[in-house]
PDB file of N, CA and C in Angstrom:
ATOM      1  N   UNK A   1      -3.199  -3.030  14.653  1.00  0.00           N
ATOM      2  CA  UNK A   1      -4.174  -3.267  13.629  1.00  0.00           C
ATOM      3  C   UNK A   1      -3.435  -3.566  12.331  1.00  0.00           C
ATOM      4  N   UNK A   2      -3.518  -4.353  11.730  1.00  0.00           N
ATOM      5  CA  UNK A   2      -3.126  -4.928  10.257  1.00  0.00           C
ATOM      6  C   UNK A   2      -3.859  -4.058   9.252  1.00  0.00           C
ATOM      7  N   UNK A   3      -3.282  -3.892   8.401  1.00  0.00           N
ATOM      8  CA  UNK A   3      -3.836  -2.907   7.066  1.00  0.00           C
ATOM      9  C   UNK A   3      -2.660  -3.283   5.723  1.00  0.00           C
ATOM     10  N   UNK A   4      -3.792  -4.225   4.964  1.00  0.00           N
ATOM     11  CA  UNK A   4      -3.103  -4.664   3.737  1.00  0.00           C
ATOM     12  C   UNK A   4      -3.139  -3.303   2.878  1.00  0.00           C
ATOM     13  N   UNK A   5      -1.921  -3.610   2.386  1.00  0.00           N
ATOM     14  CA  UNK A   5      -1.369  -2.629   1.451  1.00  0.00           C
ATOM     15  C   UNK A   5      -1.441  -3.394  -0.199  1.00  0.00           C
ATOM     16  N   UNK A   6      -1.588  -3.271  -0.647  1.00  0.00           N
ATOM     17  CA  UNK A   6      -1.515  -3.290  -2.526  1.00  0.00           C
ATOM     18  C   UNK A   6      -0.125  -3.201  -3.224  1.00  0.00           C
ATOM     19  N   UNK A   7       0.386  -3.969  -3.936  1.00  0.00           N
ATOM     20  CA  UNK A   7       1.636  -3.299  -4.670  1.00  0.00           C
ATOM     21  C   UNK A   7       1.299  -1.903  -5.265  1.00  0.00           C
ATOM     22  N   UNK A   8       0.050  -1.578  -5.947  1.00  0.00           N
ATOM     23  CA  UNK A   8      -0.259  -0.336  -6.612  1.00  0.00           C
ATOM     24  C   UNK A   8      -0.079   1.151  -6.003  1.00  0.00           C
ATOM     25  N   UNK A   9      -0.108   0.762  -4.807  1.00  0.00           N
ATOM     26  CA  UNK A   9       0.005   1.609  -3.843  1.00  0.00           C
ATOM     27  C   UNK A   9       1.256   2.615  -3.757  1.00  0.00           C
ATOM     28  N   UNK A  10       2.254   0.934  -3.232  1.00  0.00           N
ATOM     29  CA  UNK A  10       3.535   1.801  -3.435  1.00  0.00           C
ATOM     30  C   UNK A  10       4.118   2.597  -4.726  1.00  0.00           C
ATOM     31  N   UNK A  11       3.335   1.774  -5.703  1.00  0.00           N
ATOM     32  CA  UNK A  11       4.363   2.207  -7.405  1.00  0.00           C
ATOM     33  C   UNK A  11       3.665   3.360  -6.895  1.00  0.00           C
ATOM     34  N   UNK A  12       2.675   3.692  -6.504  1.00  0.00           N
ATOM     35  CA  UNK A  12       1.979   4.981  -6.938  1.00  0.00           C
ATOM     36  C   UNK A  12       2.330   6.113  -5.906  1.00  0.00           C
ATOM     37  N   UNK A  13       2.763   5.804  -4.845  1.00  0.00           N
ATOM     38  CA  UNK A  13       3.539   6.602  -3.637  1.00  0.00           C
ATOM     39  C   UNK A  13       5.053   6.553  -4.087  1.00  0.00           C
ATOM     40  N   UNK A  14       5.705   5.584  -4.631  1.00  0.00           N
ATOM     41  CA  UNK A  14       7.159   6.469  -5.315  1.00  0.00           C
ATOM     42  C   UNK A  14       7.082   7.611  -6.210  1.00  0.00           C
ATOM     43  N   UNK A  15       6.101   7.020  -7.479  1.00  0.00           N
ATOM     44  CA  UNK A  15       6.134   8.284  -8.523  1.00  0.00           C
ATOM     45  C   UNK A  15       5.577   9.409  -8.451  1.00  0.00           C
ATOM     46  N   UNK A  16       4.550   9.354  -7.649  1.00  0.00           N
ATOM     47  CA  UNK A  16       3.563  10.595  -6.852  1.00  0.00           C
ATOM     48  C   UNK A  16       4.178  10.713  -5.116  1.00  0.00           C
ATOM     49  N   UNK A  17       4.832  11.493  -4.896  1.00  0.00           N
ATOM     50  CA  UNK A  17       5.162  11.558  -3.670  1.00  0.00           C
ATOM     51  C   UNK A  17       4.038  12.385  -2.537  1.00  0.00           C
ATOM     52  N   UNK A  18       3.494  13.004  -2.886  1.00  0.00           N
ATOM     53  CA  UNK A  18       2.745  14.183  -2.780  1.00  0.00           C
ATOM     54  C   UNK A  18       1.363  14.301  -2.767  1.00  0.00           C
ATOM     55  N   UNK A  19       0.968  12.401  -3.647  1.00  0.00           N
ATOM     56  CA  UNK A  19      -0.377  11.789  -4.086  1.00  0.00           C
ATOM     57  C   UNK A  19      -1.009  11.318  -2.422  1.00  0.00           C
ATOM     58  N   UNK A  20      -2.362  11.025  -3.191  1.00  0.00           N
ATOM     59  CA  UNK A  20      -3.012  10.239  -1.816  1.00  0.00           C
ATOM     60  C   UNK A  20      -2.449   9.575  -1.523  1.00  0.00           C
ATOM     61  N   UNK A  21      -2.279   8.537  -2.668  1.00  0.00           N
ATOM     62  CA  UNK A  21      -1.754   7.034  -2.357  1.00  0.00           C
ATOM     63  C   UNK A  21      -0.678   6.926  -1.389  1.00  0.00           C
ATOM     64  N   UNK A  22       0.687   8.288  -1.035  1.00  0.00           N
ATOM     65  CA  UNK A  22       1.645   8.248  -0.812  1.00  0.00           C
ATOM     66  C   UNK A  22       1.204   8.404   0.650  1.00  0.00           C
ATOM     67  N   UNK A  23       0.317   9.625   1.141  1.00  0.00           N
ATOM     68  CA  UNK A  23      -0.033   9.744   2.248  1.00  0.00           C
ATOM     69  C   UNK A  23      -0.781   9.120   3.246  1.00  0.00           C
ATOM     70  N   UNK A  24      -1.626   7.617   2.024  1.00  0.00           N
ATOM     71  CA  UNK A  24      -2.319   6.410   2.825  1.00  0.00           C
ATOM     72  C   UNK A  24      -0.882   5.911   3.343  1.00  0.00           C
ATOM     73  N   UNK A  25      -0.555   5.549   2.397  1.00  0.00           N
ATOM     74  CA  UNK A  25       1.280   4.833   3.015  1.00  0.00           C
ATOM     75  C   UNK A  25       2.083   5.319   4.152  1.00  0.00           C
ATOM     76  N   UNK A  26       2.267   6.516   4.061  1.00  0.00           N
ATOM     77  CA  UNK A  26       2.533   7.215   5.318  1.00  0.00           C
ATOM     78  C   UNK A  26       1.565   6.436   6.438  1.00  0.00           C
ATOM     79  N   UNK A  27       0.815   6.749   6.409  1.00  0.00           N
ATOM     80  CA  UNK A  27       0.205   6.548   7.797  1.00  0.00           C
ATOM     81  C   UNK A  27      -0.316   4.933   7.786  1.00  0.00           C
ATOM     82  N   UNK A  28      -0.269   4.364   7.074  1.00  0.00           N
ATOM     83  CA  UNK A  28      -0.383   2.587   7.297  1.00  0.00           C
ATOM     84  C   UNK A  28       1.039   2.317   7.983  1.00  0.00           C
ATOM     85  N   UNK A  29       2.066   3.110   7.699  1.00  0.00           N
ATOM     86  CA  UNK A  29       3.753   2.422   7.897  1.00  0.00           C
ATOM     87  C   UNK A  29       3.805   2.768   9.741  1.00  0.00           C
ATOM     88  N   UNK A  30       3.063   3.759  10.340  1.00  0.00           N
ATOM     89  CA  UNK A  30       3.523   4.000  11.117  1.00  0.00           C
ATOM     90  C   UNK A  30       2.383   3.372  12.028  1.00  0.00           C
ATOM     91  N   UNK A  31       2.798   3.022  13.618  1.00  0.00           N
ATOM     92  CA  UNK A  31       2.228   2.494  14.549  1.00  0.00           C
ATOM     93  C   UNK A  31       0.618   3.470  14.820  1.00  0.00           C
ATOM     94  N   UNK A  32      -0.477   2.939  15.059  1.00  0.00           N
ATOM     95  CA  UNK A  32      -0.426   1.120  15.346  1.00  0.00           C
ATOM     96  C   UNK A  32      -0.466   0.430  14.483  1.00  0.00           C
ATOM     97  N   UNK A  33      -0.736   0.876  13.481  1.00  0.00           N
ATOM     98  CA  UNK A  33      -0.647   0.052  12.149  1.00  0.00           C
ATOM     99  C   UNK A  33       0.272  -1.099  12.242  1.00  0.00           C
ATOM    100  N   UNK A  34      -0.163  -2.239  11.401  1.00  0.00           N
ATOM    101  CA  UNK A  34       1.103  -2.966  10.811  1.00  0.00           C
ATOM    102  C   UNK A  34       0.412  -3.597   9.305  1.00  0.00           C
ATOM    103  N   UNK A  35       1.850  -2.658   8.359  1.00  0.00           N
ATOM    104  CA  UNK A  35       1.360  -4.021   6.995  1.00  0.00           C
ATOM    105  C   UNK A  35       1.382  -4.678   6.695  1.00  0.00           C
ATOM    106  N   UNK A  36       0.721  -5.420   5.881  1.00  0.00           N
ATOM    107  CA  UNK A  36       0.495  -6.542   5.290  1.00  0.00           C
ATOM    108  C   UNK A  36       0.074  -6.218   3.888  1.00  0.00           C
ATOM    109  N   UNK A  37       1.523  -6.852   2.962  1.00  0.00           N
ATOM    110  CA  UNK A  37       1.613  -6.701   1.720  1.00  0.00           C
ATOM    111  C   UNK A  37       0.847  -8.238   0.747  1.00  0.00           C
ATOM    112  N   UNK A  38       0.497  -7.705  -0.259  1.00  0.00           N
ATOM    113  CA  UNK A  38       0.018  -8.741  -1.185  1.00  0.00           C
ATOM    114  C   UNK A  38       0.441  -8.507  -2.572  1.00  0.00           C
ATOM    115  N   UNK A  39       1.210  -9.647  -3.165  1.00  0.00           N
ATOM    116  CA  UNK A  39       1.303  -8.998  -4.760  1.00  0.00           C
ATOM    117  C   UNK A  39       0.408  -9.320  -5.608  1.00  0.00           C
ATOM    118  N   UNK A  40      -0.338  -8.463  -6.922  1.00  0.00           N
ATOM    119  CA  UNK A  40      -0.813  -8.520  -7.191  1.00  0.00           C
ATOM    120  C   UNK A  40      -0.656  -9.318  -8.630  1.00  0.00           C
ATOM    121  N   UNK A  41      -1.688  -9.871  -9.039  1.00  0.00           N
ATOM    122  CA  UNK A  41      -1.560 -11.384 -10.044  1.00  0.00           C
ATOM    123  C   UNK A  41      -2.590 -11.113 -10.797  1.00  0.00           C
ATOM    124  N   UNK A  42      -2.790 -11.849 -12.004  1.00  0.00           N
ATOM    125  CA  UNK A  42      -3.879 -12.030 -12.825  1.00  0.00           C
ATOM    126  C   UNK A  42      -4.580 -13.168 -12.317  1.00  0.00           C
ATOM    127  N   UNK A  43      -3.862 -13.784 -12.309  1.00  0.00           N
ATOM    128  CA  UNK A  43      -4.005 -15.371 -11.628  1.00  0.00           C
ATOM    129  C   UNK A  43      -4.669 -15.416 -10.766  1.00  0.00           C
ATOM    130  N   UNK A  44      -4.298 -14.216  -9.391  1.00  0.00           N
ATOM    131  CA  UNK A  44      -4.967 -14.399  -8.212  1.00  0.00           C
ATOM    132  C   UNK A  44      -5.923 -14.452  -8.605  1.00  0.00           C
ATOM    133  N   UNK A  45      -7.033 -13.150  -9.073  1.00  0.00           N
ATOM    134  CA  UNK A  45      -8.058 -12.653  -9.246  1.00  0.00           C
ATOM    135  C   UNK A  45      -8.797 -13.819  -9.787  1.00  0.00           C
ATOM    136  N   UNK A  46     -10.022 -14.035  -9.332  1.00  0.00           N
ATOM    137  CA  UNK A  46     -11.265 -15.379 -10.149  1.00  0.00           C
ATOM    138  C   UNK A  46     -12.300 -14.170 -10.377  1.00  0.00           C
TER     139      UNK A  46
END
């Protein structure tokens, strides 16, 4: 299963180790999962 991940995510799982964000990451990284990263833009967004 694919599960996009956010850049916000990670900044927020380095500096918070302990945070949600860190423990969504945990478990997106590991099987069956697979990620799929996107960076995030101003630009992207309409």
């Amino acid at each position: 299963m694919k599960v996009m991940i956010d850049t916000n995510i990670f900044i927020s799982a380095a500096l918070f180790p302990n945070s949600r964000a860190a423990q969504a990451l945990y478990k997106a990284m590991i099987e069956p999962y697979q990620p799929v990263t996107f960076k995030s833009c101003s630009r992207c967004r309409s």
